[in-house]
N, C-alpha and C. Protein backbone atom coordinates (compact mmCIF):
# COMPACT_ATOMS: atom_id res chain seq x y z
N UNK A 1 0.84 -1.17 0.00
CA UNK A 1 0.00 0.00 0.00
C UNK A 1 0.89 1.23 0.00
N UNK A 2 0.98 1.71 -1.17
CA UNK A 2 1.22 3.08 -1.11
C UNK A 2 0.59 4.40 -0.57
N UNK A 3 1.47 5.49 0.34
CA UNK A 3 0.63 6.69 0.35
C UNK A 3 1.31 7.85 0.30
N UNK A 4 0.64 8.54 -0.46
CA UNK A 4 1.03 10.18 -0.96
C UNK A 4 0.91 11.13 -0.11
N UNK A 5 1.04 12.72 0.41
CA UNK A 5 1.16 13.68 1.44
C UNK A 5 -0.74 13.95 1.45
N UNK A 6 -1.07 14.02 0.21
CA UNK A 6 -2.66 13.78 -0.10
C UNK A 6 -3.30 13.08 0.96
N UNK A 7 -3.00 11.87 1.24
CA UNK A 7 -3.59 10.82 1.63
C UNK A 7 -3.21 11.06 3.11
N UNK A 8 -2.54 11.58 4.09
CA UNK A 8 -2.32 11.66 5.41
C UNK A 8 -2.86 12.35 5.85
N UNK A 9 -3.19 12.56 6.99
CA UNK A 9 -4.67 13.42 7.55
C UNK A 9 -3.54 14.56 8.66
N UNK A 10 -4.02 15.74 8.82
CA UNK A 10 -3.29 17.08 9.17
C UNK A 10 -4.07 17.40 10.48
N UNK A 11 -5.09 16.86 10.83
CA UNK A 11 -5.71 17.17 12.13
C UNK A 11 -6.18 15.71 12.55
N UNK A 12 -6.78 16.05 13.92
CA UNK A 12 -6.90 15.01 15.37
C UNK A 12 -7.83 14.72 14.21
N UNK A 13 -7.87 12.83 14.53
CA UNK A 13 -9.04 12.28 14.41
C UNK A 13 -9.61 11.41 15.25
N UNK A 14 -10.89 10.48 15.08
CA UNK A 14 -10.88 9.57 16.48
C UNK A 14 -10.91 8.17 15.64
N UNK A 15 -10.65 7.77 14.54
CA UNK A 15 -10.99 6.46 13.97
C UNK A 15 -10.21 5.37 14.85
N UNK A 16 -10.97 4.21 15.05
CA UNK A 16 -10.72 3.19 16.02
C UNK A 16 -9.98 2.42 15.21
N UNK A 17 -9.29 2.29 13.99
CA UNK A 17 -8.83 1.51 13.34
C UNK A 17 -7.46 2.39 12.70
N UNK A 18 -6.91 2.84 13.75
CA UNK A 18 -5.59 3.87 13.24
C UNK A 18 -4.33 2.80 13.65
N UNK A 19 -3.62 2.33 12.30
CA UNK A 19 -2.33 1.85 13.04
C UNK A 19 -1.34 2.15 13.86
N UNK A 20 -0.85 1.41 14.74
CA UNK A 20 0.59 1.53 15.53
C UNK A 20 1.48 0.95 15.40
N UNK A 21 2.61 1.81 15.30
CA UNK A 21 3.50 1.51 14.33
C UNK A 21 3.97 0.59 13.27
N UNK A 22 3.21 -0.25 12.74
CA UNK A 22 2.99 -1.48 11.48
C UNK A 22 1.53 -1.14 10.91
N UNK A 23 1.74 -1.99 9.69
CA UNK A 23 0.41 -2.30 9.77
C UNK A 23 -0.19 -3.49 10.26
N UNK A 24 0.59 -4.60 10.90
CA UNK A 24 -0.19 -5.39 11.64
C UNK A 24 -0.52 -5.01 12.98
N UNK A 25 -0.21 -4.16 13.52
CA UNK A 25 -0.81 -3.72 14.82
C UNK A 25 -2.06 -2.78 14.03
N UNK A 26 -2.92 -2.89 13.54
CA UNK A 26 -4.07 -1.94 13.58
C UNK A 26 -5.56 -2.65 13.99
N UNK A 27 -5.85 -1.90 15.11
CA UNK A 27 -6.96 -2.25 15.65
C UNK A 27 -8.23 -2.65 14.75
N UNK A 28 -8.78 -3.74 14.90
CA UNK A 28 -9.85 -3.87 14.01
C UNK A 28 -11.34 -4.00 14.82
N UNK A 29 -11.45 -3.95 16.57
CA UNK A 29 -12.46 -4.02 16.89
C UNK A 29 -12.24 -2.83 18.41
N UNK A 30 -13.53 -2.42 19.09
CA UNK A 30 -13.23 -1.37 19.83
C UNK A 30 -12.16 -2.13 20.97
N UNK A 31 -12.35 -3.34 21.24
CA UNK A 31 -11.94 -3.90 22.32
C UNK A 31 -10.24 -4.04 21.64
N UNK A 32 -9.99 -4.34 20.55
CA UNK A 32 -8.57 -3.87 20.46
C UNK A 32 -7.89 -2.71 20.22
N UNK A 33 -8.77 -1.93 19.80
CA UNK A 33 -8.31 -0.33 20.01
C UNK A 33 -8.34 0.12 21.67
N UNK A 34 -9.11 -0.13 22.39
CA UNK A 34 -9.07 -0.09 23.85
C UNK A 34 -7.68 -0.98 24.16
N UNK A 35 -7.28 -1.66 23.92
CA UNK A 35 -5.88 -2.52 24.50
C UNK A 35 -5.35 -1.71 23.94
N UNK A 36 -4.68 -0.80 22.78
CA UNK A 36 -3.92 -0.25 22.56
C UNK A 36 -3.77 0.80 23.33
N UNK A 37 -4.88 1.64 23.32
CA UNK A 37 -5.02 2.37 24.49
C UNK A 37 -3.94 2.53 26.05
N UNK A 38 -4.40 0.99 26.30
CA UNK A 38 -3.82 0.53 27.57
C UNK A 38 -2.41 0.71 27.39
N UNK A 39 -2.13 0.06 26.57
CA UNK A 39 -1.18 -0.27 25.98
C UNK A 39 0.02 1.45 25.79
N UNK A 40 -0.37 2.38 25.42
CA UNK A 40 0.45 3.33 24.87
C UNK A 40 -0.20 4.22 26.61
N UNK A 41 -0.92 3.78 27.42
CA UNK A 41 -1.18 4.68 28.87
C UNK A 41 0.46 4.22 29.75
N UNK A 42 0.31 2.37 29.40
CA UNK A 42 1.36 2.16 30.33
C UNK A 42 2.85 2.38 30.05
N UNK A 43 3.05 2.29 28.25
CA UNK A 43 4.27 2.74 27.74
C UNK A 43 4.57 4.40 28.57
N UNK A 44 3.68 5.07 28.24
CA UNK A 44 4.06 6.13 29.24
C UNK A 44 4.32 6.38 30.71
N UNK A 45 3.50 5.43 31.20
CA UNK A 45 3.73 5.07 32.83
C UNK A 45 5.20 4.84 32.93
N UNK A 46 5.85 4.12 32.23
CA UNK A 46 6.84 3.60 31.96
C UNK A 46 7.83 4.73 31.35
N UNK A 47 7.84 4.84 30.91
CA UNK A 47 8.67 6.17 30.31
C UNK A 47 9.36 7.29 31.64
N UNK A 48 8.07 7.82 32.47
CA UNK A 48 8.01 8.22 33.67
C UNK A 48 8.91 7.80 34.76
N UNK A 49 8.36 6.48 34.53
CA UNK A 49 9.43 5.70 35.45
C UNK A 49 10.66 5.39 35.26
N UNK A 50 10.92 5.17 34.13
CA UNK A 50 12.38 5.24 33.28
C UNK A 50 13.52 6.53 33.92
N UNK A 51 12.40 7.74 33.77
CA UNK A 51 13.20 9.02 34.22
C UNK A 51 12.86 8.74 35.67
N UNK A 52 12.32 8.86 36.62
CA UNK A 52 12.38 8.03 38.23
C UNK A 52 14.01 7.50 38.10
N UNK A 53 13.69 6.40 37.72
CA UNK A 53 14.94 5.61 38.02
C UNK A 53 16.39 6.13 37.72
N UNK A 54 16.45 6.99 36.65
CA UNK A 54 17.83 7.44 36.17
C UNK A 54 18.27 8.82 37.35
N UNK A 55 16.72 9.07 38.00
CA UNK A 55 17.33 10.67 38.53
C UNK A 55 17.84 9.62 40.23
N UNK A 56 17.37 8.20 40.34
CA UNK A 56 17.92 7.47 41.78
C UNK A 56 19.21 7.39 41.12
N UNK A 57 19.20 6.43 40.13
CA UNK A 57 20.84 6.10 39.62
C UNK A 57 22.00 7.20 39.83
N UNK A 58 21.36 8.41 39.46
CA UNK A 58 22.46 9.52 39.48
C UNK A 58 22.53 10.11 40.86
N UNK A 59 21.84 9.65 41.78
CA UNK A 59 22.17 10.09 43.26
C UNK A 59 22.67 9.33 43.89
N UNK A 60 22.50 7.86 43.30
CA UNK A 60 23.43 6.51 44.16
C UNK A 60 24.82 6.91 43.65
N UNK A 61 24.91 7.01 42.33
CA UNK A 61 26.23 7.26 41.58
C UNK A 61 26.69 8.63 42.33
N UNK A 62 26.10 9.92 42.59
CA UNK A 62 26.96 11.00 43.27
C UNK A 62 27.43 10.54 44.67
N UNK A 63 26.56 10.26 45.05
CA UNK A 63 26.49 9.61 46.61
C UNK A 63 28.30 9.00 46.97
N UNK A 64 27.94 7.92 45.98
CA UNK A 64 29.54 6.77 46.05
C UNK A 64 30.40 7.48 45.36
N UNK A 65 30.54 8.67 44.49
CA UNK A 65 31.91 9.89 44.45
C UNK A 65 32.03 10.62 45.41
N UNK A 66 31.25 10.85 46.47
CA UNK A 66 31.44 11.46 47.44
C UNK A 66 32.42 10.82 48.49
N UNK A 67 31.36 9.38 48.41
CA UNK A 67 32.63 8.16 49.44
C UNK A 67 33.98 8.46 49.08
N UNK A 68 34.35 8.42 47.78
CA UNK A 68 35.23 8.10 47.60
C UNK A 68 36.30 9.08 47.96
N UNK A 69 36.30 10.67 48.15
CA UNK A 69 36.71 11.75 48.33
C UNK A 69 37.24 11.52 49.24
N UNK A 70 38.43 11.64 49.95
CA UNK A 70 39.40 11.80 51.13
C UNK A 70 40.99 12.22 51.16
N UNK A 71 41.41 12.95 51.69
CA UNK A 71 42.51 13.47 51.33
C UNK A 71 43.52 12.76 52.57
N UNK A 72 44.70 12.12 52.24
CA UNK A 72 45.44 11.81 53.29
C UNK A 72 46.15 12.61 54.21
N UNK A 73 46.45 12.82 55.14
CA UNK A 73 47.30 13.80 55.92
C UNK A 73 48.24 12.98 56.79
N UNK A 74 49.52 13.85 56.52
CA UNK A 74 50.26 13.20 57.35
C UNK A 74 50.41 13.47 58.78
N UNK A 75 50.96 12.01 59.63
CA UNK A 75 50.65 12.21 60.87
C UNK A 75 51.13 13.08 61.70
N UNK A 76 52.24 13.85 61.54
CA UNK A 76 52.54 15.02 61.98
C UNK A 76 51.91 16.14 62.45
N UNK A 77 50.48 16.07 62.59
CA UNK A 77 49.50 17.35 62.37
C UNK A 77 49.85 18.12 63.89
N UNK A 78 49.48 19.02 64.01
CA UNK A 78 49.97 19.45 64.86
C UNK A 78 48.47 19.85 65.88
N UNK A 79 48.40 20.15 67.16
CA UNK A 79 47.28 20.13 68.01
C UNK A 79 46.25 21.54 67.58
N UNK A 80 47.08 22.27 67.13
CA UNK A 80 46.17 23.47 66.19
C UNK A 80 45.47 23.29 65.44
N UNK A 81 46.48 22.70 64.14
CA UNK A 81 45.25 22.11 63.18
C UNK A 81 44.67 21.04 63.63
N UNK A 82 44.89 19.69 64.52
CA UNK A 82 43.67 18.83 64.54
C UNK A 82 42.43 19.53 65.10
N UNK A 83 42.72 20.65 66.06
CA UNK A 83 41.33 21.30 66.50
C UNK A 83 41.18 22.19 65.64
N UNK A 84 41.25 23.02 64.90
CA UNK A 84 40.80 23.83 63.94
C UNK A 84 40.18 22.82 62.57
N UNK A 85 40.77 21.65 62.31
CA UNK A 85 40.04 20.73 61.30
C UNK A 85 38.80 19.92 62.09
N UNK A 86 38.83 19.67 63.03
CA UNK A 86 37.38 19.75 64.00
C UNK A 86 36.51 20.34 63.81
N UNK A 87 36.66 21.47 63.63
CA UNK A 87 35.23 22.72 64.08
C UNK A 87 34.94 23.02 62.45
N UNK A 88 35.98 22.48 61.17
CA UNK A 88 35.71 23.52 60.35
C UNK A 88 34.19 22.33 59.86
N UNK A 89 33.67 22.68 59.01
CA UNK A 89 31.70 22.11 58.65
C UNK A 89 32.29 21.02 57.89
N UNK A 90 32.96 21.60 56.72
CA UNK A 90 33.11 20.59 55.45
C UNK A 90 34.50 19.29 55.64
N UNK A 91 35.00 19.81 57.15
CA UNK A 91 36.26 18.80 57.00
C UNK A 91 35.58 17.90 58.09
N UNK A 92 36.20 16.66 58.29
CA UNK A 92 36.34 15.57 59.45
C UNK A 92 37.77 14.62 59.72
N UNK A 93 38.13 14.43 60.20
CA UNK A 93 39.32 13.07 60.31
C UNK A 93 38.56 11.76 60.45
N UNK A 94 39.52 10.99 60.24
CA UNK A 94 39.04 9.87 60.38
C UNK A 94 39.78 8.95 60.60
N UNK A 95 40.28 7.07 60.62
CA UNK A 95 41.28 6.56 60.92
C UNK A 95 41.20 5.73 59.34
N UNK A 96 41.94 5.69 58.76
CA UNK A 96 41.47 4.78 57.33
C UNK A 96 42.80 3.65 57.51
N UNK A 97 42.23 2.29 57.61
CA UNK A 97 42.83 0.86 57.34
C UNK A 97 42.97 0.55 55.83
N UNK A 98 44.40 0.33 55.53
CA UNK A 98 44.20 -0.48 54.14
C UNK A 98 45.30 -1.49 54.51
N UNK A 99 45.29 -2.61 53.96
CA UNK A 99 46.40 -3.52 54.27
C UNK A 99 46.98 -3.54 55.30
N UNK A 100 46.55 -3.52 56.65
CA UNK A 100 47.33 -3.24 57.58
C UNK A 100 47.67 -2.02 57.92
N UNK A 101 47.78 -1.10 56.99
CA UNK A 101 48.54 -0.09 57.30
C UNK A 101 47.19 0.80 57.70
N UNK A 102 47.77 1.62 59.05
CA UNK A 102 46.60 2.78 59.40
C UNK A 102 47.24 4.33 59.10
N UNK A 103 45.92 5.32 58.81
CA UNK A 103 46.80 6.70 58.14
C UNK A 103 45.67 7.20 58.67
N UNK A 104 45.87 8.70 59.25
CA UNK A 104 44.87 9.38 59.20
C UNK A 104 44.46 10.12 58.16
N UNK A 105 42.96 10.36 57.95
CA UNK A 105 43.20 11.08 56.59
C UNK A 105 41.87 12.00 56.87
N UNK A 106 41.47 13.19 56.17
CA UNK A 106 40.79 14.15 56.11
C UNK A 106 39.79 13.95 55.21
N UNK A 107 38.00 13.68 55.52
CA UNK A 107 37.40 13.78 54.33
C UNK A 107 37.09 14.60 54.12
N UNK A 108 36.74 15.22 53.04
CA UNK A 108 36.46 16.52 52.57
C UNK A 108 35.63 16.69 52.10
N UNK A 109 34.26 17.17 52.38
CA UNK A 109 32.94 17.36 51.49
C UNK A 109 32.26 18.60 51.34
N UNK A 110 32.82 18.64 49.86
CA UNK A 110 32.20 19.93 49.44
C UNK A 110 31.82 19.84 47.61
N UNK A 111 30.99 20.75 47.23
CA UNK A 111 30.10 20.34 45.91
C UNK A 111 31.22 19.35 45.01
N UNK A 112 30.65 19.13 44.03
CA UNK A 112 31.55 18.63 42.56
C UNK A 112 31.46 19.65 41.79
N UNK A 113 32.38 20.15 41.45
CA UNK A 113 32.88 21.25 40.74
C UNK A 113 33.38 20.63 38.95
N UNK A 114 32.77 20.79 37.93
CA UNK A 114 33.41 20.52 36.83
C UNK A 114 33.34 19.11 36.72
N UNK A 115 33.93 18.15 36.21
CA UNK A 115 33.11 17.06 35.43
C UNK A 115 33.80 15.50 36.29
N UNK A 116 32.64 15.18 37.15
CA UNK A 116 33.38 13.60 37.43
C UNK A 116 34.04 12.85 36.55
N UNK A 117 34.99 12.18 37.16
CA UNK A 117 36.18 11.45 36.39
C UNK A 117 35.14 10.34 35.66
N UNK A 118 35.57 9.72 34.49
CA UNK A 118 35.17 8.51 33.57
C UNK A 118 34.81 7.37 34.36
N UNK A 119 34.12 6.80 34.45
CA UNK A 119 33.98 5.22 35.51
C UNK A 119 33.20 4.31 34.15
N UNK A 120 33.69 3.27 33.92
CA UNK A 120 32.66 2.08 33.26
C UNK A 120 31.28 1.88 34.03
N UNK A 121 31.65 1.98 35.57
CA UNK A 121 30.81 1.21 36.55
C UNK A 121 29.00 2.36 36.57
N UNK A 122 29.56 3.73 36.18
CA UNK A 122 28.69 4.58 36.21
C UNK A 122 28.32 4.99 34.57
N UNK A 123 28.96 5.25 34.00
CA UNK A 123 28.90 5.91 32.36
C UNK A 123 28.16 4.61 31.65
N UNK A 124 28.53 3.79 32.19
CA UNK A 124 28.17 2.57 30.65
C UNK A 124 26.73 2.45 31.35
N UNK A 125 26.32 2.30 32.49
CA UNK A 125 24.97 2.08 32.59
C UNK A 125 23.87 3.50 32.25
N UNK A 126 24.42 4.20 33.04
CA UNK A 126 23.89 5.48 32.55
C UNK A 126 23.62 5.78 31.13
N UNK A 127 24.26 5.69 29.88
CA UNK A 127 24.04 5.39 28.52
C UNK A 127 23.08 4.39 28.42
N UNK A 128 23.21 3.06 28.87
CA UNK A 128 21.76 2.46 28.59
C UNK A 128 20.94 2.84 28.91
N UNK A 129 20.24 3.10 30.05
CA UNK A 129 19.48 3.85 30.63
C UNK A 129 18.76 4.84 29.60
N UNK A 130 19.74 5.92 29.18
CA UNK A 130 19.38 6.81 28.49
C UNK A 130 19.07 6.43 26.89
N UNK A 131 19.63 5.89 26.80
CA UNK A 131 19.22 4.67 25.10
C UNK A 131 17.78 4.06 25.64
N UNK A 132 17.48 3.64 26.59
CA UNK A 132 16.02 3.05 26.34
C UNK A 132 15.43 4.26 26.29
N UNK A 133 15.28 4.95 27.53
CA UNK A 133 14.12 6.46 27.40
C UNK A 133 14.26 6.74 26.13
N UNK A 134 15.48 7.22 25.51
CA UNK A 134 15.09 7.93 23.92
C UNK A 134 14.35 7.05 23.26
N UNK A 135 14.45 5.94 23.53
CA UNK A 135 13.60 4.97 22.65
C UNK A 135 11.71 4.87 23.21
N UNK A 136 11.69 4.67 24.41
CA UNK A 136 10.86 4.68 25.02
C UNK A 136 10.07 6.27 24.15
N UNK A 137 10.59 7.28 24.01
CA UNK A 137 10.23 8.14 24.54
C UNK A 137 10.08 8.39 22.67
N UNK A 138 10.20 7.82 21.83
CA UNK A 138 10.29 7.83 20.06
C UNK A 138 9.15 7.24 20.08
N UNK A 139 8.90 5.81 20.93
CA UNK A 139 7.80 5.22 20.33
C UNK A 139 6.36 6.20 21.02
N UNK A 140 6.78 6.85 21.37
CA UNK A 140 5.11 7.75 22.53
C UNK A 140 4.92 8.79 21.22
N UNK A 141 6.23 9.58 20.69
CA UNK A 141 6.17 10.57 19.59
C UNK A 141 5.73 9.89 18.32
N UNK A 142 5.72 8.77 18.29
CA UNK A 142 5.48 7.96 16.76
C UNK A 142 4.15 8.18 16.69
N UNK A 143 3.74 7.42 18.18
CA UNK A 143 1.72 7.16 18.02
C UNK A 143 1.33 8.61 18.46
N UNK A 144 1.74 9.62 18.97
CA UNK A 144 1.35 10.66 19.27
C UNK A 144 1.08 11.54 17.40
N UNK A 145 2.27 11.05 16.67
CA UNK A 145 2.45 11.65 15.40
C UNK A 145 1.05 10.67 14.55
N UNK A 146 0.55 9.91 14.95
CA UNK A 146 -0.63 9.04 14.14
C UNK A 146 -1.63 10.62 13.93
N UNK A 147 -1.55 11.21 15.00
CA UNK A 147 -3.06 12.31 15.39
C UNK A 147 -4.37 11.39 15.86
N UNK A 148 -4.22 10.29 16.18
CA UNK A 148 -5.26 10.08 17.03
C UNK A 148 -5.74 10.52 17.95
N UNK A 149 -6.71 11.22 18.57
CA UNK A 149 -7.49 11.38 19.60
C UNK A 149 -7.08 10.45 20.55
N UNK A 150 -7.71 9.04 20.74
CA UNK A 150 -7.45 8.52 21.63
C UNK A 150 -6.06 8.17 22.12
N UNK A 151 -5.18 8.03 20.89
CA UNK A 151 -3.64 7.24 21.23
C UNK A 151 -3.06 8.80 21.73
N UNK A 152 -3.40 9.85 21.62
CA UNK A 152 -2.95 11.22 22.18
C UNK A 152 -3.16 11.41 24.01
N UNK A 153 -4.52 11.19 23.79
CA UNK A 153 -5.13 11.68 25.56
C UNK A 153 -4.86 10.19 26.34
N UNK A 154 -4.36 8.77 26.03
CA UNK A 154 -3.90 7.74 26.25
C UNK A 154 -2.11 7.84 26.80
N UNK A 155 -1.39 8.59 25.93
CA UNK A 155 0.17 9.27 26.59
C UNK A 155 -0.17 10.17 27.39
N UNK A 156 -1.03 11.42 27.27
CA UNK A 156 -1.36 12.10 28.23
C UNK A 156 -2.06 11.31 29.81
N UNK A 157 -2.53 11.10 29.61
CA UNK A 157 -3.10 9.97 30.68
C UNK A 157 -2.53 9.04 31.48
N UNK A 158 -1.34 8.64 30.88
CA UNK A 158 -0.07 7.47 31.10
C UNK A 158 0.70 8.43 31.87
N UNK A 159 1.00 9.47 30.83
CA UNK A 159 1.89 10.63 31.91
C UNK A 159 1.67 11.08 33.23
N UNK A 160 0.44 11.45 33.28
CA UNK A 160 -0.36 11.76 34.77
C UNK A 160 -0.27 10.85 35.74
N UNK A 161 -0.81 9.63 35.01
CA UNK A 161 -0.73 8.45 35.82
C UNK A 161 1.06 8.48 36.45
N UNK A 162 1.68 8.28 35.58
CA UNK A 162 3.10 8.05 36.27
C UNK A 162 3.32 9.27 36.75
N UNK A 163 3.43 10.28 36.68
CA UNK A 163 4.19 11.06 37.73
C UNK A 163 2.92 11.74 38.94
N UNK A 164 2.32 10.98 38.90
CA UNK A 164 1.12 11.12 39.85
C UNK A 164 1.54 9.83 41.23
N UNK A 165 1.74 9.01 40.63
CA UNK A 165 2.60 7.97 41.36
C UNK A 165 3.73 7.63 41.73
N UNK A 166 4.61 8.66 40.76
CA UNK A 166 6.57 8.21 40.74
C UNK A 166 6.87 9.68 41.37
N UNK A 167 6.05 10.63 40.75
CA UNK A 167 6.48 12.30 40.71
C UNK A 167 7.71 12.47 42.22
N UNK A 168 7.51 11.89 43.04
CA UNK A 168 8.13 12.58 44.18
C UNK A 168 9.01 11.64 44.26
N UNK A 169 9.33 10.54 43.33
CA UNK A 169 10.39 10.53 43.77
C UNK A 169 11.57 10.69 42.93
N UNK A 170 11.55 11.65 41.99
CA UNK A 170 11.93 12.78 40.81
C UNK A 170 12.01 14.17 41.26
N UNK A 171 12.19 14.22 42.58
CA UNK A 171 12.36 15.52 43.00
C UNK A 171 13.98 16.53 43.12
N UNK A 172 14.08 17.73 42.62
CA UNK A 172 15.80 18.12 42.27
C UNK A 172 16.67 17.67 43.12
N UNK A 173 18.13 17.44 42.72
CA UNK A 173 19.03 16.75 43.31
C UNK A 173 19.71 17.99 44.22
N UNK A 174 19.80 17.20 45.86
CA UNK A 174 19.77 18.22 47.02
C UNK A 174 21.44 18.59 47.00
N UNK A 175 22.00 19.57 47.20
CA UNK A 175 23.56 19.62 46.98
C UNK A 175 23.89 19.36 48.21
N UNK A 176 24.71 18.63 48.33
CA UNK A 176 25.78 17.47 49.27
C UNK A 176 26.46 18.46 50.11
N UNK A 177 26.46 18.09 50.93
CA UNK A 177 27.42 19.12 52.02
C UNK A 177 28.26 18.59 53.05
C-alpha cells in the first residue's frame, strides 16, 4: 500500500482503526483499540518511570563519588590544626585501614565542581538507561504523530498516571554538604 502527502490526515481524528507503528498492529475491533489504548497509557507510565529511576541512579552514583573523596594527611598534624580541622563544617578526620597499614586522613565534602572522572561502573549504565528512554520516549512521539485522539489523551493519561505515582520521587538533586 502506497501513500502520498494527499492521503495523510493534518488534524486530530478519532478512527478506532488507526495503526501503531505497522500495519499489523491496527486495531480492528473497539476492544482492540481499547488494549492499545492501555497499551500506549502504560508505555508512558513507563517512560516516567524510566526518568524516576535514572534521577535514583544519578544520586546513588553521586552519593559513592562522594565516598570516595578523602585526602590523606600526614601524621605530623599538629594540636592546632587537629582542633581547627574539627570545628571547620566541610572537614572531618578519620582513621582509614588499608592492608594493615593505618593513616589518618581528612574527608572533605564539598560540591563537585566541573566534570566527574570517567567510571565504566557509572557511564556505561547510565548510557543504557538513556538509550532506552530515547527509545521509550520515540515510540510515545510515533503514536502521538498518528493524530489520534485517543492514542494522544492515552500518553497524556499514562503521563499523569506516572508522575502522579513516581512524581516525588523525581524531586531536584539536594547539593551534598
Amino acid at each position: 500500500m502506497t501513500m502520498d502527502a494527499s492521503d495523510m490526515k493534518m488534524t486530530f481524528f478519532t478512527s478506532p482503526h488507526t495503526p501503531l507503528y505497522s500495519q499489523h498492529w491496527t486495531p480492528n475491533s473497539t476492544g482492540s483499540y481499547a488494549g492499545t489504548c492501555i497499551f500506549l497509557i502504560a508505555l508512558a507510565g513507563i517512560f516516567r518511570a524510566l526518568l524516576v529511576y535514572k534521577h535514583i541512579l544519578e544520586k546513588r552514583w553521586i552519593d559513592k563519588a562522594w565516598d570516595r573523596r578523602f585526602v590523606v594527611v600526614a601524621d605530623k598534624a599538629s594540636v592546632a590544626e587537629k582542633a581547627r580541622a574539627s570545628t571547620e563544617p566541610n572537614v572531618k578526620t578519620a582513621l582509614l585501614t588499608a592492608n594493615g597499614v593505618e593513616e589518618e586522613v581528612k574527608v572533605v565534602h564539598r560540591p563537585v565542581h566541573g566534570v566527574v572522572p570517567w567510571r565504566w561502573s557509572v557511564d556505561g549504565p547510565r548510557a543504557c538507561v538513556v538509550t532506552v528512554i530515547v527509545g521509550v520516549g520515540y515510540l510515545l512521539m510515533l503514536a502521538v504523530m498518528t493524530l489520534n485522539v485517543g492514542y494522544f489523551l492515552s500518553i497524556l493519561g499514562g503521563t499523569f498516571l506516572g508522575e502522579l505515582l513516581l512524581g516525588r520521587y523525581n524531586l531536584a538533586v539536594e547539593e551534598h554538604h
